[in-house]
Protein backbone atom coordinates (compact mmCIF):
# COMPACT_ATOMS: atom_id res chain seq x y z
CA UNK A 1 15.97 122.30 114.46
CA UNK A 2 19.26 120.45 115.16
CA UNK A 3 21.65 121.31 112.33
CA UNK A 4 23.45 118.38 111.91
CA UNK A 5 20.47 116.40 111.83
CA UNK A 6 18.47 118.47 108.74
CA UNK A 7 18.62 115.57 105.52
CA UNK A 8 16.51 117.36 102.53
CA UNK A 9 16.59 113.75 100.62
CA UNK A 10 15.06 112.09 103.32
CA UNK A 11 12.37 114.28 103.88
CA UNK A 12 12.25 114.62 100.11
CA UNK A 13 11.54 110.41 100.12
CA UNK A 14 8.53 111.59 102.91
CA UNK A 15 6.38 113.29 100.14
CA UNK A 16 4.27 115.92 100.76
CA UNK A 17 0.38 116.97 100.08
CA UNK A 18 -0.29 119.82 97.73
CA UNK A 19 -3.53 121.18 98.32
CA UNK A 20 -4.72 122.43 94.44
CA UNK A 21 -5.51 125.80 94.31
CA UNK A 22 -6.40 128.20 91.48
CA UNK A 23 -5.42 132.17 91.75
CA UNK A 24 -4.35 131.97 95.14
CA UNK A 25 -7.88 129.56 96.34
CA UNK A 26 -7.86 126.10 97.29
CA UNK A 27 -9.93 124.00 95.32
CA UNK A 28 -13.07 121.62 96.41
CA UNK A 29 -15.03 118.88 94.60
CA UNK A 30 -17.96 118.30 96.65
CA UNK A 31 -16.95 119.96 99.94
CA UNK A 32 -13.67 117.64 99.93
CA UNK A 33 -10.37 118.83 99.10
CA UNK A 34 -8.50 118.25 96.05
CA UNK A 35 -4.99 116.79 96.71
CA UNK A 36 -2.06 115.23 95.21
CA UNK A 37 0.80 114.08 97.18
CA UNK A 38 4.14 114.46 95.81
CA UNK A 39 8.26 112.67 96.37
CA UNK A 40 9.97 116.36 96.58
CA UNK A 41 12.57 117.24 94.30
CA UNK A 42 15.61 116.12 96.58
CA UNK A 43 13.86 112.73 96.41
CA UNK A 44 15.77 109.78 94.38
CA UNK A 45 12.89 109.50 92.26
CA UNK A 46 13.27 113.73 91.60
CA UNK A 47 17.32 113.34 90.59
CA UNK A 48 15.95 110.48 88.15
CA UNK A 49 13.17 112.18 86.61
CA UNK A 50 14.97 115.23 85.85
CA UNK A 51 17.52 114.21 84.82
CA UNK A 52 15.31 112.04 82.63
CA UNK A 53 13.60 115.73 81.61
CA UNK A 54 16.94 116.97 80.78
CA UNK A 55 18.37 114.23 78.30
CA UNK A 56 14.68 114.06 77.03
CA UNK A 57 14.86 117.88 76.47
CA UNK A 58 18.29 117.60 74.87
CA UNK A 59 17.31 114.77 72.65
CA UNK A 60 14.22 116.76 71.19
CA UNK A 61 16.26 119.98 70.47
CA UNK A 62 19.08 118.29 68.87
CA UNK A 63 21.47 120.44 71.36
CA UNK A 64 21.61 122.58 68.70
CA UNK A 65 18.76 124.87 68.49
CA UNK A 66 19.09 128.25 68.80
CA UNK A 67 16.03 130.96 69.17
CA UNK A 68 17.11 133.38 67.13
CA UNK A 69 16.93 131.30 64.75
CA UNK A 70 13.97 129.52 65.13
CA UNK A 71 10.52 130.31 63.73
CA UNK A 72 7.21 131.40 65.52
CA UNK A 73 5.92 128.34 64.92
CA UNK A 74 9.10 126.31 66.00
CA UNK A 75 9.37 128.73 69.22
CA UNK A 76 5.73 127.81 70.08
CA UNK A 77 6.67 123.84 69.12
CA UNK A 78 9.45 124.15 71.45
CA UNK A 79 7.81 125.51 74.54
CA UNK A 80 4.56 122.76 73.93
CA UNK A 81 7.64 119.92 74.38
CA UNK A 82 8.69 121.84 77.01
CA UNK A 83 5.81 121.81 78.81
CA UNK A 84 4.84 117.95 77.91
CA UNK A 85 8.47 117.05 79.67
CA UNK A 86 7.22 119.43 82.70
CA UNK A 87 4.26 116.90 83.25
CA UNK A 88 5.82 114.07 82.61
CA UNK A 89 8.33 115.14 85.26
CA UNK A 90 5.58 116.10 87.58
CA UNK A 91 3.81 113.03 86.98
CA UNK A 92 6.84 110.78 88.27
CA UNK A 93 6.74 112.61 91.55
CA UNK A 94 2.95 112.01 91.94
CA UNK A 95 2.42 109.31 94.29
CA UNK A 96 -1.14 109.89 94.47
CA UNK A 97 -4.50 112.08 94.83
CA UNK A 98 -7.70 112.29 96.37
CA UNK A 99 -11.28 114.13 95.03
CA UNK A 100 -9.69 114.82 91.22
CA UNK A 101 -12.49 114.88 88.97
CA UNK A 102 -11.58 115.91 84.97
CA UNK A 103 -13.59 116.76 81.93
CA UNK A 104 -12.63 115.92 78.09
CA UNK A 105 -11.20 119.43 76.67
CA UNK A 106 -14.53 118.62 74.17
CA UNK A 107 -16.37 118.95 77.24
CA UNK A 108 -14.88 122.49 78.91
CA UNK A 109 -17.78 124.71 77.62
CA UNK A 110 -20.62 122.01 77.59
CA UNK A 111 -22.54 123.41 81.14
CA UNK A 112 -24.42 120.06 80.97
CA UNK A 113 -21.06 117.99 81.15
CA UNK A 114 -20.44 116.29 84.83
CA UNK A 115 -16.89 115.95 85.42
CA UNK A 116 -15.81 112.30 86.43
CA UNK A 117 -13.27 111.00 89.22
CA UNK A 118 -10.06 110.66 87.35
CA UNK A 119 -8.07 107.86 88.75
CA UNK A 120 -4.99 108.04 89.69
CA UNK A 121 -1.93 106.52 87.58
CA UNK A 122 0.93 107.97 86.15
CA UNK A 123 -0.68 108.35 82.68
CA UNK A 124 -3.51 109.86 84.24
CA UNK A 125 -1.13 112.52 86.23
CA UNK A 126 0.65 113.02 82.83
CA UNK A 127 -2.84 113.81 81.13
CA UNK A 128 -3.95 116.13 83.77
CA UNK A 129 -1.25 118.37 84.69
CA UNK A 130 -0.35 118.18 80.12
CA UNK A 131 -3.73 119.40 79.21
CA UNK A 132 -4.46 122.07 82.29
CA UNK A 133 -0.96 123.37 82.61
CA UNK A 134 -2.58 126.26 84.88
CA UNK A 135 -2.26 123.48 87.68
CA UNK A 136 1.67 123.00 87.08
CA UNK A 137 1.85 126.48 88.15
CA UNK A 138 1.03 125.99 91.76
CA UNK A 139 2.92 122.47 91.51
CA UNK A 140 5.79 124.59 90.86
CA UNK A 141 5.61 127.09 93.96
CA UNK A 142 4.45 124.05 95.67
CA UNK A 143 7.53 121.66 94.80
CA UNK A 144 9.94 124.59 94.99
CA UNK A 145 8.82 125.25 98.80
CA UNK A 146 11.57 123.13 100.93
CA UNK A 147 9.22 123.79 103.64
CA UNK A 148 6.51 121.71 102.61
CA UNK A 149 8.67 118.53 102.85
CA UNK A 150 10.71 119.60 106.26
CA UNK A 151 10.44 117.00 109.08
CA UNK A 152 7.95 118.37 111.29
CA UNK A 153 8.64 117.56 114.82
CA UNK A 154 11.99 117.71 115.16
CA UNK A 155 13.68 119.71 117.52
CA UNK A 156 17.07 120.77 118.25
């Protein structure tokens, strides 16, 4: 890789394709594979969205919160806003997916429930990653990998 060549915000702009796995296995919906394609974080769109997490963040704890102070309850309230600014965050880097399918929480334990092809939009993203958080989690090593969104092909 030529050094002076390597530009992490332009391969950021390039996106990337997670492949959604749970516990280490990639997931399927009818023998296809369940994607989402992401900006990266070095993206323009990233800078803006977290930084949009941040003042959101800020805003919500009135800056001055502090956690020994706070009560269970408020702890727990904290860390739900927390993770509601994660997927909105998330969301704004989704650019799109292929073979999601999604089932009402109401619906989790129902056996006879068929999950339906969720759309893609950025409310949609938002409601996915919000109410199955246990798919942020391999967002995050995903997004956190610069590797994922290097330039393949180029050579020094």
């Amino acid at each position: 890789m030529d050094f002076a060549r390597i530009d992490p915000r332009r391969d950021a702009e390039k996106g990337a394709t997670y492949h959604v796995d749970y516990d280490g296995e990639r997931l399927y919906h009818d023998g296809k594979p369940i994607e989402i394609d992401f900006l990266g974080l070095q993206s323009a769109t990233g800078k803006r969205a977290a930084a949009k997490m941040v003042k959101d963040m800020d805003r919500k704890a009135g800056r001055k919160r502090d956690a020994s102070k706070m009560s269970v309850d408020e702890m727990l309230d904290a860390a739900s806003e927390s993770e509601e600014a994660r997927a909105r965050f998330y969301a704004e880097l989704t650019t799109g997916w292929r073979n999601v399918v999604y089932l009402e929480d109401a619906e989790i334990d129902n056996p006879d429930a068929e999950p339906a092809p969720m759309p893609y939009s950025k409310e949609n993203a938002a409601k996915l990653f919000s109410s199955r958080p246990w798919v942020m989690e391999g967002i995050d090593r995903f997004l956190g990998d610069k590797s994922n969104f290097t330039r393949s092909g180029v050579e020094a």
